[in-house]
PDB file of N, CA and C in Angstrom:
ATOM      1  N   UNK A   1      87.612-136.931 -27.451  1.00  0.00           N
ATOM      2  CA  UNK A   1      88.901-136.278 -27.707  1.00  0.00           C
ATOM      3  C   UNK A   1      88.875-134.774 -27.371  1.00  0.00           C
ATOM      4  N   UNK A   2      87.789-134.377 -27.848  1.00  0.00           N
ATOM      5  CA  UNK A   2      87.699-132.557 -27.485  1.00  0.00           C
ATOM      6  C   UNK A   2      87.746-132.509 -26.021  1.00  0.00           C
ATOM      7  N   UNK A   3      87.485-133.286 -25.080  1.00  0.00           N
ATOM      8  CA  UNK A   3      86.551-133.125 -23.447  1.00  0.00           C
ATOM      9  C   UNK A   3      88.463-133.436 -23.154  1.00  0.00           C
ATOM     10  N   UNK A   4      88.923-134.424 -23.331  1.00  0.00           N
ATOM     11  CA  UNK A   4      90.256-134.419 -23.035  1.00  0.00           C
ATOM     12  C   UNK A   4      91.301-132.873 -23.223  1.00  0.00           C
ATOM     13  N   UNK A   5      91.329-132.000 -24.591  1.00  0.00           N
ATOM     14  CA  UNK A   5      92.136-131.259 -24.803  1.00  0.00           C
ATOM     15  C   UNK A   5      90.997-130.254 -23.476  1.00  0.00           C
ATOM     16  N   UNK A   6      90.744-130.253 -23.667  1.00  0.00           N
ATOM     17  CA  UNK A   6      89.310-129.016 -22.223  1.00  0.00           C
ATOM     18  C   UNK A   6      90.053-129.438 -21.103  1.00  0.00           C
ATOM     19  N   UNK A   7      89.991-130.761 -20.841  1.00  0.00           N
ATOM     20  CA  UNK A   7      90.227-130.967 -19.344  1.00  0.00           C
ATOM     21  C   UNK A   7      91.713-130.577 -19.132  1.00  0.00           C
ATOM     22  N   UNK A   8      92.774-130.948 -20.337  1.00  0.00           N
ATOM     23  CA  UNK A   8      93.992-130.422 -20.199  1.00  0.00           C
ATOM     24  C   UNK A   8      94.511-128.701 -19.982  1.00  0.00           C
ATOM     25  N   UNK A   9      93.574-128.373 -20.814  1.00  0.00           N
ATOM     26  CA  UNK A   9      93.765-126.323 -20.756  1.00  0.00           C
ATOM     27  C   UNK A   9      93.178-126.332 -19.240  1.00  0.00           C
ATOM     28  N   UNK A  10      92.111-126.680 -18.934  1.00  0.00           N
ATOM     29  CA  UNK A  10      91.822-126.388 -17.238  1.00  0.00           C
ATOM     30  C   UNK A  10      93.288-126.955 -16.595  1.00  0.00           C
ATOM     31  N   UNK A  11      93.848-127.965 -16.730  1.00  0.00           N
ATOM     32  CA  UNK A  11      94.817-128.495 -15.878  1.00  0.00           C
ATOM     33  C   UNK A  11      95.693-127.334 -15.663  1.00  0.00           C
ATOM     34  N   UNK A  12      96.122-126.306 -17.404  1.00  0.00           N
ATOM     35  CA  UNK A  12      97.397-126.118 -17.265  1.00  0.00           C
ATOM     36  C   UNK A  12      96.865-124.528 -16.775  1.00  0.00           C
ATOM     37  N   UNK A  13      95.842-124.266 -16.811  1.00  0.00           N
ATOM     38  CA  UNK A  13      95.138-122.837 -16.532  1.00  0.00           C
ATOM     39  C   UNK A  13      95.824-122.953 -15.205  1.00  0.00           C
ATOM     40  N   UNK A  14      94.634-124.204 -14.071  1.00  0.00           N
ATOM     41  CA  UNK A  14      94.905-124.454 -12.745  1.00  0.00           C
ATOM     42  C   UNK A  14      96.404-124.428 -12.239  1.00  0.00           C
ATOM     43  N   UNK A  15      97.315-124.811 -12.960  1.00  0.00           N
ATOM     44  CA  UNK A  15      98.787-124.665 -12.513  1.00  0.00           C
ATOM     45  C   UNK A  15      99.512-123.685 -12.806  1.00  0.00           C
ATOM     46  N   UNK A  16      98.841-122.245 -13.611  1.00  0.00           N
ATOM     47  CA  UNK A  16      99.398-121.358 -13.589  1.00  0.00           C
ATOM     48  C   UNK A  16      98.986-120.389 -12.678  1.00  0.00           C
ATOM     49  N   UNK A  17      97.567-120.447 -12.294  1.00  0.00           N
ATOM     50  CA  UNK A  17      96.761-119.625 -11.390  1.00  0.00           C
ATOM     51  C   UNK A  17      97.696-120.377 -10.395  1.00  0.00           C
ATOM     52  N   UNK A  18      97.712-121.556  -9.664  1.00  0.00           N
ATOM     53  CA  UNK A  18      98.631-121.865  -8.050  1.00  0.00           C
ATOM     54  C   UNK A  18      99.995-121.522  -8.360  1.00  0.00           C
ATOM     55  N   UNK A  19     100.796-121.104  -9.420  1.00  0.00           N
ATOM     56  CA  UNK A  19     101.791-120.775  -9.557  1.00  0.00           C
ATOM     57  C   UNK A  19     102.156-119.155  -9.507  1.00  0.00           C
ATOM     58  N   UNK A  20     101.082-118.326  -9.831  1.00  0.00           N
ATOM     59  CA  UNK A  20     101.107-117.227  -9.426  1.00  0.00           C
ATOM     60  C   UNK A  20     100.465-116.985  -7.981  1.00  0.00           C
ATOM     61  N   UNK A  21      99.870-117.720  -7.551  1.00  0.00           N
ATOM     62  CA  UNK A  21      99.241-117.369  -6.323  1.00  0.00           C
ATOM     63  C   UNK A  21     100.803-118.065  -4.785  1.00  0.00           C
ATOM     64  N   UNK A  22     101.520-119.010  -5.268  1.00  0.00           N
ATOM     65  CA  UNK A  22     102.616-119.136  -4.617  1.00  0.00           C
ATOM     66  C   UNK A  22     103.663-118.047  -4.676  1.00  0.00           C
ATOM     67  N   UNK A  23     103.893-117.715  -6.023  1.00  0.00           N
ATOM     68  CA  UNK A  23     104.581-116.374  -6.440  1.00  0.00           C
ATOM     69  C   UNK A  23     104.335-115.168  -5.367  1.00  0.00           C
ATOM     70  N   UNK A  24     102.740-114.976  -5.561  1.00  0.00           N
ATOM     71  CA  UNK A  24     102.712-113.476  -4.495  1.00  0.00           C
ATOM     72  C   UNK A  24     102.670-113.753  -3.423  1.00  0.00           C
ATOM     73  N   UNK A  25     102.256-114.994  -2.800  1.00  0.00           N
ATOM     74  CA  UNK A  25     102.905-115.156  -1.025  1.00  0.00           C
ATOM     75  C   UNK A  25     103.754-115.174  -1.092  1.00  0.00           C
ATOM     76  N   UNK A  26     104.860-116.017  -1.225  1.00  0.00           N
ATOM     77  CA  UNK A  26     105.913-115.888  -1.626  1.00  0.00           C
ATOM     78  C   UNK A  26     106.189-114.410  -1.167  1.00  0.00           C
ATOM     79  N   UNK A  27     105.785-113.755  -2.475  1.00  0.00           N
ATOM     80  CA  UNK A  27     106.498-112.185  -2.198  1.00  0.00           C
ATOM     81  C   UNK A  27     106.237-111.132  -0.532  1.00  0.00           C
ATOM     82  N   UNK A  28     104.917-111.435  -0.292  1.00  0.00           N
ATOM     83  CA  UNK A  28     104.309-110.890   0.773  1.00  0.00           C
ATOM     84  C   UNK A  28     104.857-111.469   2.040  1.00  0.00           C
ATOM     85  N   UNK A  29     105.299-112.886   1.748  1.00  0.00           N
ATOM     86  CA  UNK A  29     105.867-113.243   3.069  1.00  0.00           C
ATOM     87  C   UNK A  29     107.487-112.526   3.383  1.00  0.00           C
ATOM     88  N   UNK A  30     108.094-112.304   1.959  1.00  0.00           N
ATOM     89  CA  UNK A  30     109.226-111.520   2.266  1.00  0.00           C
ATOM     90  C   UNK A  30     109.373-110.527   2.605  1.00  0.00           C
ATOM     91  N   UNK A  31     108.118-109.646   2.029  1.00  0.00           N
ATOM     92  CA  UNK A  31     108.173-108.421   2.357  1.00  0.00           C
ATOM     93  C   UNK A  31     107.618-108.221   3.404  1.00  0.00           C
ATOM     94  N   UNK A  32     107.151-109.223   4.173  1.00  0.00           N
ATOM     95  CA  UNK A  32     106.941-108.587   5.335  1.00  0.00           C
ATOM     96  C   UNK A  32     107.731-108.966   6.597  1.00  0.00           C
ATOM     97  N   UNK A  33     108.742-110.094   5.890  1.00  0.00           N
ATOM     98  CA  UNK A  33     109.285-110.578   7.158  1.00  0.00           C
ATOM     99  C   UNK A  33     111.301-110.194   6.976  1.00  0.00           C
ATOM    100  N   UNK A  34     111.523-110.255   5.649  1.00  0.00           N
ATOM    101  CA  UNK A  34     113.236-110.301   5.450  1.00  0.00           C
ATOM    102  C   UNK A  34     113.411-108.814   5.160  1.00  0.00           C
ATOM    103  N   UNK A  35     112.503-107.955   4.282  1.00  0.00           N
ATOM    104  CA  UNK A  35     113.057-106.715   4.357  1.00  0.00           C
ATOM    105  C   UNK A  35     113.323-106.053   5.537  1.00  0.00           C
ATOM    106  N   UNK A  36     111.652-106.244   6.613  1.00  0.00           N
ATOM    107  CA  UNK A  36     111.956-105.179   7.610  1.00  0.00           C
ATOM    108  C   UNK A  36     113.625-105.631   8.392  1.00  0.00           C
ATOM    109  N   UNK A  37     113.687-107.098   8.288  1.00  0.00           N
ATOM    110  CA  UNK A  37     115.160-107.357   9.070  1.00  0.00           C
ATOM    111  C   UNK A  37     116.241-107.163   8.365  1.00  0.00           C
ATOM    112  N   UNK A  38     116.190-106.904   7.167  1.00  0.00           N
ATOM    113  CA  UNK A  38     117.461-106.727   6.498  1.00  0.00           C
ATOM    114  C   UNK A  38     117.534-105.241   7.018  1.00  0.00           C
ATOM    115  N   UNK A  39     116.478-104.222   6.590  1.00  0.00           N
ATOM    116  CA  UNK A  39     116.171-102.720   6.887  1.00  0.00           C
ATOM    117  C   UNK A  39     116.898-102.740   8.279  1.00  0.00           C
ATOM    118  N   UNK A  40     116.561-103.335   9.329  1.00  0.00           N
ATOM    119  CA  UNK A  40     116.721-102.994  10.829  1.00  0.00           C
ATOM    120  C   UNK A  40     118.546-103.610  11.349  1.00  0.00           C
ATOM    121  N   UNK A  41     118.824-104.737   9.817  1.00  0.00           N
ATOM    122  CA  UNK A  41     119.997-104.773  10.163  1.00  0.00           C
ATOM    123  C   UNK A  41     121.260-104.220   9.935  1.00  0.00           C
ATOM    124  N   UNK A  42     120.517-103.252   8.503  1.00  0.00           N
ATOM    125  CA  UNK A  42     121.473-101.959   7.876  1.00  0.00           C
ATOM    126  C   UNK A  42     121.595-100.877   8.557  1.00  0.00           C
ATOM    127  N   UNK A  43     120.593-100.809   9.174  1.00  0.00           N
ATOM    128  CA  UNK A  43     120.669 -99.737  10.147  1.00  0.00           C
ATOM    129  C   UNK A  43     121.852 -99.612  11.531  1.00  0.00           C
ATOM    130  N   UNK A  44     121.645-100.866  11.680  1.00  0.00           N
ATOM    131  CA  UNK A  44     122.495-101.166  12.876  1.00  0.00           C
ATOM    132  C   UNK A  44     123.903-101.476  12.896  1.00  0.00           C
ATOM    133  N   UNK A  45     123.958-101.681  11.664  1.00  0.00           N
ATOM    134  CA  UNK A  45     125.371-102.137  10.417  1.00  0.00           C
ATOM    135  C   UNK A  45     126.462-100.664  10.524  1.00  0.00           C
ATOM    136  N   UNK A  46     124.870 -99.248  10.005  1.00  0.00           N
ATOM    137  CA  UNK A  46     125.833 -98.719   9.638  1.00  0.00           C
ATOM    138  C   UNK A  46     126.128 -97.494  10.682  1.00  0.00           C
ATOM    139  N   UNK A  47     124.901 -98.024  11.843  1.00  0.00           N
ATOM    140  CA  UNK A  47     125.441 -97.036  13.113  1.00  0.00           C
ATOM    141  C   UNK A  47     126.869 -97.464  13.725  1.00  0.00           C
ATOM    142  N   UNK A  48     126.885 -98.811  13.609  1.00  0.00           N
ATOM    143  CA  UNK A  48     128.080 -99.217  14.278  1.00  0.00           C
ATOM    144  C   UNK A  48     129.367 -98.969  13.909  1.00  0.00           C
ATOM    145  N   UNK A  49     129.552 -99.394  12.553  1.00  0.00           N
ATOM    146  CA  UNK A  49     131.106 -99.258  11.795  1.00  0.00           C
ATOM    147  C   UNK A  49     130.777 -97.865  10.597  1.00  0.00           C
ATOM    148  N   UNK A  50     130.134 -97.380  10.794  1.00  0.00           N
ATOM    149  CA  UNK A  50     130.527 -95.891   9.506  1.00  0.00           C
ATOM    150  C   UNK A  50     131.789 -95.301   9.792  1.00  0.00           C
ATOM    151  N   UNK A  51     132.299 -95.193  11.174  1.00  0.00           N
ATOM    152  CA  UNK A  51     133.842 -94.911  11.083  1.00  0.00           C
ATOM    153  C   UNK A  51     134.464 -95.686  10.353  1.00  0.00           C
ATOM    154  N   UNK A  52     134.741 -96.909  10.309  1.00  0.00           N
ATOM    155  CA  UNK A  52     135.044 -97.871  10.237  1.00  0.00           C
ATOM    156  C   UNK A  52     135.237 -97.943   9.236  1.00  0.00           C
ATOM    157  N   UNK A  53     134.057 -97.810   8.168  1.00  0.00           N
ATOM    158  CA  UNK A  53     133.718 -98.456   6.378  1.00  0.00           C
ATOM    159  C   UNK A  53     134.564 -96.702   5.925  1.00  0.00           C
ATOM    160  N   UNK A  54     134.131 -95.726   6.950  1.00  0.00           N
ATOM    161  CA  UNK A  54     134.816 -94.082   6.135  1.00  0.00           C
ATOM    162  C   UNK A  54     136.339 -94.385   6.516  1.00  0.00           C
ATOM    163  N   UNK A  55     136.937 -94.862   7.381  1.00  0.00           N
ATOM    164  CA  UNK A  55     138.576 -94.742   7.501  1.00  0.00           C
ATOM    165  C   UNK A  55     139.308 -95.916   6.544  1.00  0.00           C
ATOM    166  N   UNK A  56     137.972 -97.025   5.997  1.00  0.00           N
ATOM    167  CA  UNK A  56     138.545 -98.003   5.250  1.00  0.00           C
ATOM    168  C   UNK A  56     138.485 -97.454   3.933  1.00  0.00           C
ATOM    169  N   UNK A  57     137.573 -96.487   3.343  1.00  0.00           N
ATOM    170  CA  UNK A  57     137.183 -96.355   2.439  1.00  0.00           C
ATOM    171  C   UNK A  57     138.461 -95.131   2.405  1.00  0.00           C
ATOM    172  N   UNK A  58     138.763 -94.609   2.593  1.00  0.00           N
ATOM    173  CA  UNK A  58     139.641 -93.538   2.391  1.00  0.00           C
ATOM    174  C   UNK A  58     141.081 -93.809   2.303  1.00  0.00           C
ATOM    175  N   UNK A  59     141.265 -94.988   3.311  1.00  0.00           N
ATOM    176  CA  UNK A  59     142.765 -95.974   2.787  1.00  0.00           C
ATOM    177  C   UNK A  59     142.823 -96.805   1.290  1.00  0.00           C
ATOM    178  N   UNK A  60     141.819 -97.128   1.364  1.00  0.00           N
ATOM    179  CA  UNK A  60     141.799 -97.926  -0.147  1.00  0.00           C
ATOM    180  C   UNK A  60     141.561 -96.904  -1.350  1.00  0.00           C
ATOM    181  N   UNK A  61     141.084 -95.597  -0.971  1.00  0.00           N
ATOM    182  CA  UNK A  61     141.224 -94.930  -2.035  1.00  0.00           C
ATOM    183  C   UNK A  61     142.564 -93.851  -2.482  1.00  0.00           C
ATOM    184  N   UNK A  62     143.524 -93.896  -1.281  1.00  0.00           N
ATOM    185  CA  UNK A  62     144.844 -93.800  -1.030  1.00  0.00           C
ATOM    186  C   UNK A  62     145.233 -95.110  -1.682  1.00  0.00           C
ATOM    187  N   UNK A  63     145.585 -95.994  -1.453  1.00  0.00           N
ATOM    188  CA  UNK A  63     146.721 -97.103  -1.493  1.00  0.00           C
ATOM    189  C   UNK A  63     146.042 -97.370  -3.560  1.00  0.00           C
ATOM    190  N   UNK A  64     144.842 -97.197  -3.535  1.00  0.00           N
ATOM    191  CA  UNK A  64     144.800 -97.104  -5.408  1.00  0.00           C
ATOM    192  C   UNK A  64     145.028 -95.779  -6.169  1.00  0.00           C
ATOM    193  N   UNK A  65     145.480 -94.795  -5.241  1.00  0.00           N
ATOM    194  CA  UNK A  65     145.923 -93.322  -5.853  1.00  0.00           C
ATOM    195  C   UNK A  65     147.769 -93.942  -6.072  1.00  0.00           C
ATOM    196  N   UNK A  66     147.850 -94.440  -5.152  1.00  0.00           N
ATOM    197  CA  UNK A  66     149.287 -94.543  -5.240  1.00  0.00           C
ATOM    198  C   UNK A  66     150.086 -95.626  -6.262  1.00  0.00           C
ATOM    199  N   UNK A  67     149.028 -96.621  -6.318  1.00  0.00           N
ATOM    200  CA  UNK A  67     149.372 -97.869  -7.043  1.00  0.00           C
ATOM    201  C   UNK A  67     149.490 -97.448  -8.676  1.00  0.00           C
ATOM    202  N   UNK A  68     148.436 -97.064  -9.120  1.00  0.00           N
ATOM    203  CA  UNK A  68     148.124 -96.382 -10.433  1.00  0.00           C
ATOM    204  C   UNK A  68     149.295 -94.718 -10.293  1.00  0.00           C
TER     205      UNK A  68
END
């Protein structure tokens, strides 16, 4: 009975160690693959339309000056 509760704490040890070890790939694979493209796609986001988001952003803060 004791060798059973042993073999169970190793079981649940073992599935927390592969559960953190999926966790930080996991993380490392994002960070090395979705930030830099999110990074490279904000960039490109906001070279393109910053007129764009500033002439929208300045109407909508008109048309809620006026509403209120």
């Amino acid at each position: 009975m004791p060798h059973r509760i042993i073999v169970q704490c190793h079981i649940k040890v073992l599935h927390i160690l592969v559960h953190l070890f999926e966790k930080l790939l996991l993380s490392v694979v994002l960070y090395h693959n979705v930030i830099p493209i999110a990074y490279n796609s904000e960039i490109r986001f906001s070279l393109k339309s910053q007129s764009a988001i500033a002439k929208e952003f300045k109407s909508t803060s008109i048309s809620n000056i006026s509403i209120k």
